[in-house]
Protein backbone atom coordinates (compact mmCIF):
# COMPACT_ATOMS: atom_id res chain seq x y z
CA UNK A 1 117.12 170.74 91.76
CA UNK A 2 117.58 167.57 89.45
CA UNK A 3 121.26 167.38 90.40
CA UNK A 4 120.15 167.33 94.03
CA UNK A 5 117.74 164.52 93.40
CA UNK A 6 120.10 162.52 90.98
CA UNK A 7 123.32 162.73 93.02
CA UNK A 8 121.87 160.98 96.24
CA UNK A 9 120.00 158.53 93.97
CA UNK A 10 123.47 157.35 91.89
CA UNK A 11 125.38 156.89 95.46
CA UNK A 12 123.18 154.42 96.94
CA UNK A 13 122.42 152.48 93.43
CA UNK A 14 126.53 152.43 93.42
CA UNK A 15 126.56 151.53 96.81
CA UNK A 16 124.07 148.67 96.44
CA UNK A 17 126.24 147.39 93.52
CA UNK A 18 129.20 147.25 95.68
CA UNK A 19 127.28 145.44 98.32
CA UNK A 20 126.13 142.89 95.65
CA UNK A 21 129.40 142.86 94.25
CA UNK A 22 130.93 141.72 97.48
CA UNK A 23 128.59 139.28 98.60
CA UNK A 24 126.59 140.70 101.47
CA UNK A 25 124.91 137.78 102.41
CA UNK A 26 124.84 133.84 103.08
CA UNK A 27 122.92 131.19 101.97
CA UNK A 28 121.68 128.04 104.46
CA UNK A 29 120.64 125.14 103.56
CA UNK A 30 119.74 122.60 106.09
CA UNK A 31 119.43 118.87 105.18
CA UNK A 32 117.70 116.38 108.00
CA UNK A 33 117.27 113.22 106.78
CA UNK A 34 117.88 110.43 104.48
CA UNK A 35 120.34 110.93 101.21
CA UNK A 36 118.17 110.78 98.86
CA UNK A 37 117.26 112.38 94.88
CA UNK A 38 115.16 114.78 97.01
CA UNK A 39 117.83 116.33 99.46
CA UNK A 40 120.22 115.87 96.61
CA UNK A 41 118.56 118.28 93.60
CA UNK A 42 117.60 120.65 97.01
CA UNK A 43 121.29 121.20 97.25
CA UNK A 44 122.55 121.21 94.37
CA UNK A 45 119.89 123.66 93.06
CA UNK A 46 120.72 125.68 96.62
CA UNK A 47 124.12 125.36 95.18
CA UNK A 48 123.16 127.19 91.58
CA UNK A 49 121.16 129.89 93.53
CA UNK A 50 124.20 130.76 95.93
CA UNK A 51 126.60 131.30 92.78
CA UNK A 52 123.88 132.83 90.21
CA UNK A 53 123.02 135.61 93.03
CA UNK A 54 127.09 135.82 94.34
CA UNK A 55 126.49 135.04 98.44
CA UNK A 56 129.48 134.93 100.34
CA UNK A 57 129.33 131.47 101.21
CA UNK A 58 126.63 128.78 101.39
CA UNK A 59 126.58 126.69 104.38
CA UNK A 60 125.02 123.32 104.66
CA UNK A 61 123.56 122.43 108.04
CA UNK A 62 123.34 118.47 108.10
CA UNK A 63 122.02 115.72 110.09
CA UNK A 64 121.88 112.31 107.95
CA UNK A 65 122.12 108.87 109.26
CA UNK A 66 123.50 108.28 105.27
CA UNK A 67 121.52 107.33 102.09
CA UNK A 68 121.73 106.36 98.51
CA UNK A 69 124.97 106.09 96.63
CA UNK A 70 123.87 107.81 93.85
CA UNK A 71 122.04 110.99 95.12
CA UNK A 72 125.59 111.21 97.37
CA UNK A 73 127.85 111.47 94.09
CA UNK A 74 125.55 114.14 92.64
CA UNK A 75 126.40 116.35 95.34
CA UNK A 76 129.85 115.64 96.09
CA UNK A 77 130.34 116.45 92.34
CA UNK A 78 128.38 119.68 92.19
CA UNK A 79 130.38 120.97 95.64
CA UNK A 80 133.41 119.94 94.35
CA UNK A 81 133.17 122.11 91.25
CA UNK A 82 131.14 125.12 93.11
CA UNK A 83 131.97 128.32 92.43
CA UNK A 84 131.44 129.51 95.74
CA UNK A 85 132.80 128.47 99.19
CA UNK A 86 130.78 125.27 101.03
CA UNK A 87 131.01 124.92 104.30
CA UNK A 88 129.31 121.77 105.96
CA UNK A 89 128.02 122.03 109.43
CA UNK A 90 126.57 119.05 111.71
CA UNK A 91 124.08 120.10 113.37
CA UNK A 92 122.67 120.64 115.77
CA UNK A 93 123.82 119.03 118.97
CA UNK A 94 122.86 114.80 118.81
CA UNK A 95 123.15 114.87 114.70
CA UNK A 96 125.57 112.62 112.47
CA UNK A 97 127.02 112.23 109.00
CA UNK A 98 126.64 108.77 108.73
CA UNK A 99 127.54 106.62 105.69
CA UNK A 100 126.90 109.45 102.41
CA UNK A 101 127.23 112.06 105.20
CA UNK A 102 130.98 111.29 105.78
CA UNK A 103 131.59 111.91 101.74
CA UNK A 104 129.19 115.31 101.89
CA UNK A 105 131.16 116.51 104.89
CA UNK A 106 134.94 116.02 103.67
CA UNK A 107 134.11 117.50 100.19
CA UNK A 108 133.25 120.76 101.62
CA UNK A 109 135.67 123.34 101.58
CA UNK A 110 135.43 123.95 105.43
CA UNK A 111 134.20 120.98 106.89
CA UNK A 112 132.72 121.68 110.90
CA UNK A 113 130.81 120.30 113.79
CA UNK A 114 128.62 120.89 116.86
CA UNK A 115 129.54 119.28 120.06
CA UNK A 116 127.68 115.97 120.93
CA UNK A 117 127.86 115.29 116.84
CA UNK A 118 129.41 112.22 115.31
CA UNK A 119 130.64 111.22 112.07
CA UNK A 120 131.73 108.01 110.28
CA UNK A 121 130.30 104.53 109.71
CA UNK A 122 130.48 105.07 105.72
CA UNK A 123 130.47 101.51 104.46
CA UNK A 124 128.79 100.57 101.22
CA UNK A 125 125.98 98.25 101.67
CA UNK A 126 124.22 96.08 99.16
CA UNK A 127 120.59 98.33 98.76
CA UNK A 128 118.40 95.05 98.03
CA UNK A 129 117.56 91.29 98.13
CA UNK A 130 120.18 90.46 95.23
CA UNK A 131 122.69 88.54 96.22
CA UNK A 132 126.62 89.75 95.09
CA UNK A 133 129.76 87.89 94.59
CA UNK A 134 132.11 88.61 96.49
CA UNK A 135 134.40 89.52 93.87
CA UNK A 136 131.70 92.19 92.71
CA UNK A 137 131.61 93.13 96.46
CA UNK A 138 134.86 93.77 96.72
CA UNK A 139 134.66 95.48 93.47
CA UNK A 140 132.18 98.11 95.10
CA UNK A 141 134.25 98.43 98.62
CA UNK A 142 137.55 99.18 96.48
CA UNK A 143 135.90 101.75 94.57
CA UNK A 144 134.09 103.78 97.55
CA UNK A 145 137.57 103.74 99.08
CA UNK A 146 139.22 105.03 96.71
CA UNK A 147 136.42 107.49 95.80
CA UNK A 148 136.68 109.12 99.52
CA UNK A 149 140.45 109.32 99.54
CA UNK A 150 139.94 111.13 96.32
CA UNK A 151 137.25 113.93 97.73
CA UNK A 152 139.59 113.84 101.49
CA UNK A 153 142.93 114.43 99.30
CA UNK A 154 141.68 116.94 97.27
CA UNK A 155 140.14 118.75 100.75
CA UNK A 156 143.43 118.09 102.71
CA UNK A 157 141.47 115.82 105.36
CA UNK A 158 142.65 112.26 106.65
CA UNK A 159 143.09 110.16 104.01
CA UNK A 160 143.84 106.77 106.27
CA UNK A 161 140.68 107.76 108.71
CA UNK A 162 138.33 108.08 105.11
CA UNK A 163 138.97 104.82 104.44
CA UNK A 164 138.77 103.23 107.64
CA UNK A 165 135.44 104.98 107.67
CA UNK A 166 134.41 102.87 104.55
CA UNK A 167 136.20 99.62 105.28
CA UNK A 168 136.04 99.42 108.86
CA UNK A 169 132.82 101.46 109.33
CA UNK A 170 134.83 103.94 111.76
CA UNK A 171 132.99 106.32 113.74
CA UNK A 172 134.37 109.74 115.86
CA UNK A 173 132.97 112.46 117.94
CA UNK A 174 133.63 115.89 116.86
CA UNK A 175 136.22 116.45 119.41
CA UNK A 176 138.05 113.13 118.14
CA UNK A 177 137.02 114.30 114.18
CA UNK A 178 139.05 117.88 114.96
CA UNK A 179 141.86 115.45 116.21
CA UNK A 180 142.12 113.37 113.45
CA UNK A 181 141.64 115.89 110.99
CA UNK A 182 138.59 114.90 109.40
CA UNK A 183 137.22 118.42 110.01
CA UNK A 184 138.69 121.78 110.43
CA UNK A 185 136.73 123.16 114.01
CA UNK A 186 134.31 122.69 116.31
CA UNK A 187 132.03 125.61 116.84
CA UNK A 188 128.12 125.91 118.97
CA UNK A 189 126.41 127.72 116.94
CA UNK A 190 126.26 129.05 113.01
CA UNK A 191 126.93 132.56 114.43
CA UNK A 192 130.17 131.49 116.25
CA UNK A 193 131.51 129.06 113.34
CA UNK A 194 130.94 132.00 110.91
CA UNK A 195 132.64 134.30 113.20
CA UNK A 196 135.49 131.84 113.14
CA UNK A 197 136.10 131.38 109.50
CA UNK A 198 136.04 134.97 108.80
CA UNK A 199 138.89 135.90 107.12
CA UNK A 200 139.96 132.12 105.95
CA UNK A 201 140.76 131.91 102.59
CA UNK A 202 139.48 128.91 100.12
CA UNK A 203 140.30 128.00 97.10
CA UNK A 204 137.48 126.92 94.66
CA UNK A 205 137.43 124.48 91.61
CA UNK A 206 138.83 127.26 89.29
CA UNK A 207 141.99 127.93 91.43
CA UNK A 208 140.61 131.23 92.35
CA UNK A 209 141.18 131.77 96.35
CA UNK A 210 138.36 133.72 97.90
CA UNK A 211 138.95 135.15 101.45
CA UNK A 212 135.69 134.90 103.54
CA UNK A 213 133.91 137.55 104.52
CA UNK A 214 130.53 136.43 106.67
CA UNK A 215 131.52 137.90 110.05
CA UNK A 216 127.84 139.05 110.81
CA UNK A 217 126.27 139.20 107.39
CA UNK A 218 122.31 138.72 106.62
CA UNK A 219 121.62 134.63 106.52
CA UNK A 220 119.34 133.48 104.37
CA UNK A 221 117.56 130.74 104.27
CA UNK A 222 116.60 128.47 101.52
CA UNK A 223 113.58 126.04 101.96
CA UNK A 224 113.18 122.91 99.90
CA UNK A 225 110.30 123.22 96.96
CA UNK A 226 107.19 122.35 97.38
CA UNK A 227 108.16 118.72 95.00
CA UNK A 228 111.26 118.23 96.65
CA UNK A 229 109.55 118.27 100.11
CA UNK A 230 106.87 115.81 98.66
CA UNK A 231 109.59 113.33 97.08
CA UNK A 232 111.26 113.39 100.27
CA UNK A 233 107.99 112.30 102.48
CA UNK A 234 107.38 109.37 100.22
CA UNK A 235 110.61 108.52 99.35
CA UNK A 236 110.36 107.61 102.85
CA UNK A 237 110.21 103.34 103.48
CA UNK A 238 107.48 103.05 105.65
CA UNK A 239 105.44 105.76 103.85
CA UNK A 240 105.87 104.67 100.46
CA UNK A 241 104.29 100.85 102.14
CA UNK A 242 101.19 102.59 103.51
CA UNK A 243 100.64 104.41 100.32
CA UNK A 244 100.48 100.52 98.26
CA UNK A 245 98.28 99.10 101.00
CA UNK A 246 96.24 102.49 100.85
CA UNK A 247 95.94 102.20 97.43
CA UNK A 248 95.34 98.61 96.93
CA UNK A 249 92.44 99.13 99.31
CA UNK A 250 90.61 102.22 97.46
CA UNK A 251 91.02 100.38 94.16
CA UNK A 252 89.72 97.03 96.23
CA UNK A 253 86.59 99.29 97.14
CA UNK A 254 86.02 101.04 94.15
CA UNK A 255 85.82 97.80 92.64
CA UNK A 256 83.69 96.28 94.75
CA UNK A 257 81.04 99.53 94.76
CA UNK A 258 81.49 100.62 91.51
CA UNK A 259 80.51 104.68 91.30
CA UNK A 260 81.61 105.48 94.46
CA UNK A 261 84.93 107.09 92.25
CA UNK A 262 86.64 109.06 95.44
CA UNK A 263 87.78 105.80 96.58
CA UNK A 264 89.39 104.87 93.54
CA UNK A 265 90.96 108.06 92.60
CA UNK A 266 92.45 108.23 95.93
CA UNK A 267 93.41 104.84 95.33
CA UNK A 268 95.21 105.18 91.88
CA UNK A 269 97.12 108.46 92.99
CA UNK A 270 98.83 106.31 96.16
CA UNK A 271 99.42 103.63 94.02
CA UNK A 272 101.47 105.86 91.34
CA UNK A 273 103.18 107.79 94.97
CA UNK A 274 104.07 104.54 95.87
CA UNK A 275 105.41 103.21 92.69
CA UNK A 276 107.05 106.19 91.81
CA UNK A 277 108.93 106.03 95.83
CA UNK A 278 110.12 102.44 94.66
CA UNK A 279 111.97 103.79 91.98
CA UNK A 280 114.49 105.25 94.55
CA UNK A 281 114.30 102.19 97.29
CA UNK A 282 115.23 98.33 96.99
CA UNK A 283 112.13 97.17 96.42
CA UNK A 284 111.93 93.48 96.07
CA UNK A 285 108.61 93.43 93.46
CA UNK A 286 107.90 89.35 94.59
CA UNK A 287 106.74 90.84 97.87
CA UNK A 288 104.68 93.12 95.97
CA UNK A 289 102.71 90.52 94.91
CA UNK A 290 102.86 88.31 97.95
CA UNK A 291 100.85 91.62 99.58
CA UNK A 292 98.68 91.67 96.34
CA UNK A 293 97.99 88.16 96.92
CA UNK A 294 97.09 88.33 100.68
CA UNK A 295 94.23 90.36 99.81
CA UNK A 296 92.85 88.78 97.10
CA UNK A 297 93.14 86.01 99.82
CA UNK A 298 90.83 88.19 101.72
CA UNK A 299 88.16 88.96 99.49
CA UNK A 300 88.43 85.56 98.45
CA UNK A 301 87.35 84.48 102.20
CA UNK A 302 84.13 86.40 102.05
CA UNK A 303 83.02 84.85 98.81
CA UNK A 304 84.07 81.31 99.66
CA UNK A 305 83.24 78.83 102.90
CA UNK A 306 86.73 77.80 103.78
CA UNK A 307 86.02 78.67 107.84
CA UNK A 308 89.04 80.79 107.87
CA UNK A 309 91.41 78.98 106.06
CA UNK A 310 91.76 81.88 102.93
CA UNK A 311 92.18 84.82 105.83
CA UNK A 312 94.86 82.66 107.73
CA UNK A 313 96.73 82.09 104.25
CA UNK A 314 95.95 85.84 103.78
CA UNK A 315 97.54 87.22 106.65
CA UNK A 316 100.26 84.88 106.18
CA UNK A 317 100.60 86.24 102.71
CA UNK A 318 100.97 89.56 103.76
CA UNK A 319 103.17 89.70 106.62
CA UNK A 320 105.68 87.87 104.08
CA UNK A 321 104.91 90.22 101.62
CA UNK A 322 105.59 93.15 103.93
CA UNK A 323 108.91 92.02 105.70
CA UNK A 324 109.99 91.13 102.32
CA UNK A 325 109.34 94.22 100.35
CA UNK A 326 112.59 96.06 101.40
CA UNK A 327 115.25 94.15 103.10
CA UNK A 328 118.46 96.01 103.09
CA UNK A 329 121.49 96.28 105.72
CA UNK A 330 120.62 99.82 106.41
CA UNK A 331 118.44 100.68 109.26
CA UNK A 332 116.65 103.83 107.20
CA UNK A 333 116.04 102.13 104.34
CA UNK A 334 113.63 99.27 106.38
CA UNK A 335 110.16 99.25 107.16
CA UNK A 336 110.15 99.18 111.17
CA UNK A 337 108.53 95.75 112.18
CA UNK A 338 106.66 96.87 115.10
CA UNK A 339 105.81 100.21 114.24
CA UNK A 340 104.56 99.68 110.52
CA UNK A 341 104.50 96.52 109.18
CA UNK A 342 102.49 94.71 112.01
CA UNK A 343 99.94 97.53 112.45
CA UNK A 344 99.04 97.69 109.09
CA UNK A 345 98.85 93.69 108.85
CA UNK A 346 96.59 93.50 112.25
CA UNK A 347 94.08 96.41 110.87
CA UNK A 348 93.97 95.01 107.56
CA UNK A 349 93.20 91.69 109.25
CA UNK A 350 90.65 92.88 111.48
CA UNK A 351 88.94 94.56 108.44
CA UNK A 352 88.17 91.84 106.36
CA UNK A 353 87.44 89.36 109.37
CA UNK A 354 84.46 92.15 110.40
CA UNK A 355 83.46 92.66 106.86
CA UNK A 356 83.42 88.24 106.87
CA UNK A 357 81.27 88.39 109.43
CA UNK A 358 78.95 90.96 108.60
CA UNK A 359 78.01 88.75 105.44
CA UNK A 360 78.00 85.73 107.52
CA UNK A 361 75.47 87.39 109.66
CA UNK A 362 73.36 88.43 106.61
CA UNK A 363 73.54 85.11 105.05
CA UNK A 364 71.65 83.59 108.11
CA UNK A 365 69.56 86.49 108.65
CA UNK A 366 65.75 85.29 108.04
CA UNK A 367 64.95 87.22 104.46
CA UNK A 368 62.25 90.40 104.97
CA UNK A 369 61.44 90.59 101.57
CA UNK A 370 59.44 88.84 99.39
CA UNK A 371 57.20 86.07 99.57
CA UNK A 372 59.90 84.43 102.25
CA UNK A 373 59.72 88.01 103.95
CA UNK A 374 55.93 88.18 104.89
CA UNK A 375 55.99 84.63 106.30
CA UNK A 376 55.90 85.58 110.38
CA UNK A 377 55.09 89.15 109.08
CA UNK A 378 52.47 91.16 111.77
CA UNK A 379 49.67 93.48 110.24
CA UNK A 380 45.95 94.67 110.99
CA UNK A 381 42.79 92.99 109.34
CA UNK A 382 41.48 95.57 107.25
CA UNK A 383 37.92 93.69 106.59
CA UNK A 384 36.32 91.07 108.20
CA UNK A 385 37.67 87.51 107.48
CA UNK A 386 35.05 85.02 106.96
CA UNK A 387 37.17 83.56 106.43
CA UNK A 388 38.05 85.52 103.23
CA UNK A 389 39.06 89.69 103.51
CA UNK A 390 42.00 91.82 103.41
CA UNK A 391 44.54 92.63 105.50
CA UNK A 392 47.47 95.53 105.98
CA UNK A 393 50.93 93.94 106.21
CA UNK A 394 53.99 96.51 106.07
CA UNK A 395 52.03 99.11 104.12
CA UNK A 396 50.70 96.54 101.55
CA UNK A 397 47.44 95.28 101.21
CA UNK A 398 47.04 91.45 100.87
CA UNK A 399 44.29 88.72 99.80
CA UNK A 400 43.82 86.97 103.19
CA UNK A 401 42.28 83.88 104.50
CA UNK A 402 41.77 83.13 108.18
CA UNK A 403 41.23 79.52 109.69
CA UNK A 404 39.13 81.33 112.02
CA UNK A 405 36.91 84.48 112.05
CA UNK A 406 39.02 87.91 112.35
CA UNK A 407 37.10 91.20 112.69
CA UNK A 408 38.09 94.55 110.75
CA UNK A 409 40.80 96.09 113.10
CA UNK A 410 42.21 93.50 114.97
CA UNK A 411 45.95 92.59 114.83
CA UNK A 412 46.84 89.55 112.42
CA UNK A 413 49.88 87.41 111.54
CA UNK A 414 51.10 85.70 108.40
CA UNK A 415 51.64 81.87 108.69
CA UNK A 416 51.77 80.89 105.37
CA UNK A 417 51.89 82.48 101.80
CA UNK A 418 49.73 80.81 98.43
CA UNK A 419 50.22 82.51 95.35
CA UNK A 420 48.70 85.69 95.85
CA UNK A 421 47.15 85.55 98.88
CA UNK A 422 48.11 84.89 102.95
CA UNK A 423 46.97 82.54 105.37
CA UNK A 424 47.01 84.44 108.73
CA UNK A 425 45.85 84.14 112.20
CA UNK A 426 44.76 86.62 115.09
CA UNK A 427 47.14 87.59 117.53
C-alpha cells in the first residue's frame, strides 16, 4: 500500500523538476513610459527574477518616447550580461523606442516590432539650463555613438543606422527597421512573435547558446512594485510641479492658521515628493525660488496697500518661475505650457485675488463689536426711560438715556455710546 502511494507521488515531484528544469514558463515585463530610475530597477529586478526562478525567456514589451541617460545604461548593462534570453518587443501598435529606447531595443538578444511601431531619434540632449561647450558637446555625441555601435556590434544589428540614429536623429518604421536590420522580425501579437522564435538559438553573456523553447508556454506577468509605480508617477514633470505648488500652499496655510496640522503635513510630504522627483529631472533651483517668491508676493498683497501692484509682480514671478523650472530639449521632460503651467498660475492667481478681497471687504465692513459695534445697534426698552432706564441690545442689557420718553417694550436704537451707558432713540 505505501509503494502504491509513494510511486505516483515520486513521478510527478520528478516530473515537476523536469518542468522547472526546462523552463516552463515566460516572464513579461511591459515598460510604457519615460526612461527613468523607476522603469530601470523594474527591469532589471524583472531581469534577476527571470534567471533566479530559470523562465525560458523574459520578454520586454516597450513603448518609450526615450529618457534619462543614466537609468538607460543600467539596463543595457544588466541585459547585456543576463543569463537568460531578452527579447524586446514594441508594442503595441502606435508605440516607439525613441532616444534610450533605440539602445534598450538593439541590446536585446532578439530585438522585434509590431506594425504601425517606430524606432530611432536617439540623440543625446543636454537635460538642463547649463550651457556646454561645444567641445564637451561633442565630447558627449562621440561617446553615445560609439556606445550604440558597441551594444549593435555585439547584437549583430546595423552598426551605420545606430549611429545615424544618434547623430542624425534617424527614425524607421518597423517594416523599414526589419530592412535595415535594426531588428530581427515583425510579428502582431506576443503569441505569434513567440511562436516565431521558437526554436532560435541565442547565445548569452557566458557563451552558453540556449535554443528557445516558448512555443505556447504559461506567460507570466510581472507588475512594477508598489515604490517603483510611485517613483514613476512623480518622477513625472508636470506632477512633480503640482506637488511644490501643493506643498508650498499647505505649508502657506498651516502657517497662516496655525493648528490646523492636516494642511501642513500634507504640505511637507509633497514638498519632500517633489524634491525627491527633482533629483531625477533638470531642475533649474533659481526658478524654484522665483515660484517661492511669487507667493510670498501674494501674501505680501493682502498685508500691504499696493492696489495690485505685489499680485501683478506675483504672477509675473511665477509664470517665470514655472516655465523656467525645467527647460530641456526633450518634449517628456517639460512641463506642458497650456496644460500645467498656466492652470496652476491662473488658479493660484484667482486664489489670492479672492482671499485680497475678502479682507478688503472686512476692512471696510462697519465693526459689530464693541463700543463701535452698538453704535446704530436696534434693541427693546426694557424699563421706562425718563429719560433714564434700561434697555436690551443683542442679548445685553445696557444703562440707557433717551432724549425723549420711551415706554417699557417699545423698540429702541443706539445713537451714541458714553462710557457705560447708551444714548438711544425710539424707532
Amino acid at each position: 500500500m505505501l509503494k502504491k502511494i509513494l510511486l505516483p507521488l515520486i513521478i510527478v515531484v520528478a516530473l515537476s523538476a523536469i518542468v522547472s528544469a526546462q523552463g516552463g514558463f515566460i516572464y513579461l515585463l511591459k515598460v510604457d513610459g519615460i526612461i527613468n530610475p523607476a522603469s530601470a530597477g523594474y527591469i532589471v529586478k524583472g531581469i534577476d527574477k527571470a534567471e533566479q526562478e530559470g523562465a525560458s525567456c523574459l520578454v520586454i514589451q516597450m513603448d518609450t518616447p526615450g529618457g534619462l541617460m543614466e537609468s538607460m545604461r543600467s539596463i543595457v548593462k544588466r541585459i547585456l550580461t543576463a543569463q537568460v534570453p531578452i527579447i524586446v518587443y514594441v508594442a503595441p501598435s502606435g508605440s516607439r523606442a525613441g532616444s534610450a529606447g533605440v539602445f534598450i531595443t538593439l541590446a536585446a538578444h532578439i530585438a522585434a516590432m509590431a506594425p504601425g511601431t517606430n524606432i530611432g531619434a536617439a540623440h543625446p540632449v543636454q537635460m538642463g539650463e547649463k550651457e556646454i561647450s561645444k567641445e564637451m558637446e561633442a565630447k558627449i555625441l562621440n561617446d553615445t555613438v560609439a556606445y550604440i555601435r558597441t551594444i549593435a556590434k555585439q547584437r549583430g544589428k546595423n552598426e551605420e543606422w545606430a549611429e545615424k540614429a544618434v547623430r542624425e536623429s534617424v527614425s524607421a518604421q518597423e517594416d523599414e527597421a526589419l530592412k535595415l536590420g535594426v531588428i530581427d522580425l515583425v510579428s502582431p501579437s506576443l503569441e505569434d512573435l513567440l511562436s516565431r522564435v521558437d526554436g532560435r538559438e541565442v547565445e548569452i553573456s557566458s557563451g552558453k547558446v540556449i535554443p528557445l523553447k516558448v512555443k505556447g508556454v504559461e506567460v507570466k506577468n510581472i507588475n512594477m512594485s508598489f515604490r517603483d509605480q510611485l517613483l514613476s508617477i512623480i518622477s513625472n514633470p508636470s506632477i512633480a510641479y503640482i506637488l511644490l505648488m501643493l506643498g508650498f500652499y499647505g505649508l502657506l496655510y498651516e502657517l497662516a492658521s496655525p493648528g490646523a496640522i492636516f494642511p501642513g503635513v500634507i504640505g511637507g510630504i509633497c514638498l519632500i515628493l517633489a524634491f525627491f522627483a527633482f533629483q531625477m529631472l533638470p531642475i533649474n533651483y533659481a526658478a524654484v525660488a522665483l515660484i517661492l517668491f511669487g507667493i510670498i508676493l501674494f501674501i505680501a498683497e493682502i498685508k500691504i496697500t499696493s492696489y495690485g501692484m505685489l499680485s501683478v509682480a506675483g504672477v509675473i514671478s511665477l509664470l517665470l518661475g514655472s516655465i523656467m523650472l525645467i527647460d530641456s530639449p526633450a518634449e517628456f521632460l517639460r512641463i506642458s505650457f497650456i496644460k500645467v503651467v498656466l492652470p496652476v498660475v491662473l488658479v493660484s492667481a484667482a486664489f489670492f485675488l479672492f482671499a485680497l478681497i475678502m479682507v478688503v471687504r472686512a476692512h471696510r465692513r462697519r465693526p459689530t463689536t464693541g463700543r463701535e459695534g452698538l453704535v446704530g445697534g436696534k434693541g427693546v426698552a426694557k424699563t421706562d426711560l425718563k429719560p433714564e432706564g434700561v434697555v436690551e441690545i443683542r442679548g445685553e442689557l445696557w444703562n440707557a438715556v433717551a432724549e425723549e420718553g420711551i415706554k417699557a417694550g417699545e423698540k429702541i436704537q443706539v445713537k451714541e455710546v458714553e462710557g457705560m451707558k447708551v444714548k438711544v432713540i425710539k424707532i
